[in-house]
Protein backbone atom coordinates (compact mmCIF):
# COMPACT_ATOMS: atom_id res chain seq x y z
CA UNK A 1 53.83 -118.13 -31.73
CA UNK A 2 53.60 -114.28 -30.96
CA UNK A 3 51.11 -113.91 -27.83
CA UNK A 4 48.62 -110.72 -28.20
CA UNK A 5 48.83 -108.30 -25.22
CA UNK A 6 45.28 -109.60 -24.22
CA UNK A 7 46.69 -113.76 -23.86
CA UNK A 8 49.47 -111.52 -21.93
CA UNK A 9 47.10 -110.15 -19.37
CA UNK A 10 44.84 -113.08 -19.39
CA UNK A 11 47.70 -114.81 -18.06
CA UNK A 12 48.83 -113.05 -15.35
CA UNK A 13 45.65 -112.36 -14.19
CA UNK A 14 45.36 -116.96 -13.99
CA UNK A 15 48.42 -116.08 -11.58
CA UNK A 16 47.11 -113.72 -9.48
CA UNK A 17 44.24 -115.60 -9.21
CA UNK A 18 45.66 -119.41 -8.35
CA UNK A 19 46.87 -116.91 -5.09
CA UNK A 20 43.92 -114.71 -3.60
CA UNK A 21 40.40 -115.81 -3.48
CA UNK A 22 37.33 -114.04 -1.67
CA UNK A 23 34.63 -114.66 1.07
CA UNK A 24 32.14 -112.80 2.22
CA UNK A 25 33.88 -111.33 5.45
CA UNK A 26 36.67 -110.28 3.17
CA UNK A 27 35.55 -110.05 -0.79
CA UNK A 28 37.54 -110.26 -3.57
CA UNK A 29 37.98 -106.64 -5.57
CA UNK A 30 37.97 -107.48 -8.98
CA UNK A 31 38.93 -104.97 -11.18
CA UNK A 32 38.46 -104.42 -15.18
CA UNK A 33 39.72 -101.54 -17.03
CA UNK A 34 38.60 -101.28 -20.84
CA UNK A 35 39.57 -98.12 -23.46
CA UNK A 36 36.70 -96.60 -22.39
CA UNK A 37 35.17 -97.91 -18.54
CA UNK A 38 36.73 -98.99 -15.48
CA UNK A 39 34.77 -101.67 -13.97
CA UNK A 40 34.62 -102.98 -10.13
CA UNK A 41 33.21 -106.16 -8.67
CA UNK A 42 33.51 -107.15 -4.64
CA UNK A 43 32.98 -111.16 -5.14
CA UNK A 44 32.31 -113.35 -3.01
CA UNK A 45 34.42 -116.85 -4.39
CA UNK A 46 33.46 -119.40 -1.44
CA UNK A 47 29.46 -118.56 -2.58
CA UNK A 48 30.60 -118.10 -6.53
CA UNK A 49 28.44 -114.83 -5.92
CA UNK A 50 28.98 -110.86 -6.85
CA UNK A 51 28.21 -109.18 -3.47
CA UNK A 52 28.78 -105.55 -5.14
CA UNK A 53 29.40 -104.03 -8.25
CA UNK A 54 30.64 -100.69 -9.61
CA UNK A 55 27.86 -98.18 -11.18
CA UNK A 56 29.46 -96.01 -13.59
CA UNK A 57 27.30 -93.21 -13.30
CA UNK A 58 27.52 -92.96 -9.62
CA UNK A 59 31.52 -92.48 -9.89
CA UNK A 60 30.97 -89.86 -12.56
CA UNK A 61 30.33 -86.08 -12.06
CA UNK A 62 28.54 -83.41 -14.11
CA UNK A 63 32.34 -81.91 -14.63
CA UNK A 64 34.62 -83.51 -17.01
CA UNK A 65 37.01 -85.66 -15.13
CA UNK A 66 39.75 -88.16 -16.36
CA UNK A 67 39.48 -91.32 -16.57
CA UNK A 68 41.99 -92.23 -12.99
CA UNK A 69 39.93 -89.45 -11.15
CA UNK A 70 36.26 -91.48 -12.29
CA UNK A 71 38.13 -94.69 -11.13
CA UNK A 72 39.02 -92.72 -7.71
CA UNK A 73 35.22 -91.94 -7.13
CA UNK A 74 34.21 -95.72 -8.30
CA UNK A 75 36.41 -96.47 -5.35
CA UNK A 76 35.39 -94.29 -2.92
CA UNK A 77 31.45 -95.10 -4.01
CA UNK A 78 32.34 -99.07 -3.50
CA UNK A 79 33.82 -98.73 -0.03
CA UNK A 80 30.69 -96.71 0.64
CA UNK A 81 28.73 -99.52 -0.12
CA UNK A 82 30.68 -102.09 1.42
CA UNK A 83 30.81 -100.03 5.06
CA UNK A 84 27.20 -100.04 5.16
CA UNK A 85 27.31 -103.84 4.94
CA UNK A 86 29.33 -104.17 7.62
CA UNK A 87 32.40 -104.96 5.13
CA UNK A 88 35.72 -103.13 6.25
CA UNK A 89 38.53 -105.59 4.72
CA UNK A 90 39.12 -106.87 1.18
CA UNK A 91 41.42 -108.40 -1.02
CA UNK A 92 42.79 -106.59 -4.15
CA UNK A 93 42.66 -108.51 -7.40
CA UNK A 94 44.38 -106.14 -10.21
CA UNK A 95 42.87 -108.63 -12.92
CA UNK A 96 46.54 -108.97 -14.54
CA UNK A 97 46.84 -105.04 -15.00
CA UNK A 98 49.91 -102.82 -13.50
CA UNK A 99 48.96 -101.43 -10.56
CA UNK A 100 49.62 -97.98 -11.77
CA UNK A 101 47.15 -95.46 -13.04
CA UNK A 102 43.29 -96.45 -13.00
CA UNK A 103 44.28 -99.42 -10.92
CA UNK A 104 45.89 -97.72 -8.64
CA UNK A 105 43.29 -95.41 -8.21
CA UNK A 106 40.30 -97.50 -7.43
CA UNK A 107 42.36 -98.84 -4.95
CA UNK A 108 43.60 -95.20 -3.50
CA UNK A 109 39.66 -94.43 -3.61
CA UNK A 110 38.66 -98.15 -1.51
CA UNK A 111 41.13 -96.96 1.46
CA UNK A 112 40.19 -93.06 1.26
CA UNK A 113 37.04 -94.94 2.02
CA UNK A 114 37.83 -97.05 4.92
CA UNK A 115 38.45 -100.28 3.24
CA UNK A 116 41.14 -101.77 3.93
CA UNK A 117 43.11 -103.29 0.69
């Protein structure tokens, strides 16, 4: 049976996962990329919790912008968030994307922040 590129990603994100997991010293970045969104989670996986989340409208600008540069500023708004907390390491969980494009970027924006990924 033919497996849809969703079962694909789905996947390899299971794989990714069975490998990295999260705590509170050093959260999990989740990431989620849909047609439209990019979304960003720091999680917590010892406490099952979501210490941080992305806001979309905080990573967008008045100016039009592409979709990689609103994922840059998701990153760079994230890492702001996380600093304050006293948060400066994390571990990067591409959610079975390529780490290319959008990806990429949120992670480019997390260490332009101070995070380190």
């Amino acid at each position: 049976m033919k497996k849809t590129k969703t079962q694909k990603r789905i996947r390899r994100h299971a794989r990714v996962r069975a490998k990295i997991k999260g705590t509170s010293e050093r959260p999990r970045i989740s990431v989620y990329k849909s047609n439209k969104h990019t979304f960003v989670q720091a999680i917590d996986d010892v406490a099952g919790k979501t210490i941080f989340s992305s806001d979309i409208s905080k990573g967008k600008s008045k100016t039009k912008k592409t979709k990689t540069e609103n994922s840059f500023s998701i990153g760079e708004v994230l890492a702001e968030k996380m600093k304050k907390a006293g948060i400066t390491e994390a571990v990067f969980d591409r959610g079975g994307f390529k780490f290319h494009g959008r990806v990429k970027s949120v992670a480019e924006g997390l260490k332009k922040g101070g995070i380190k990924v």
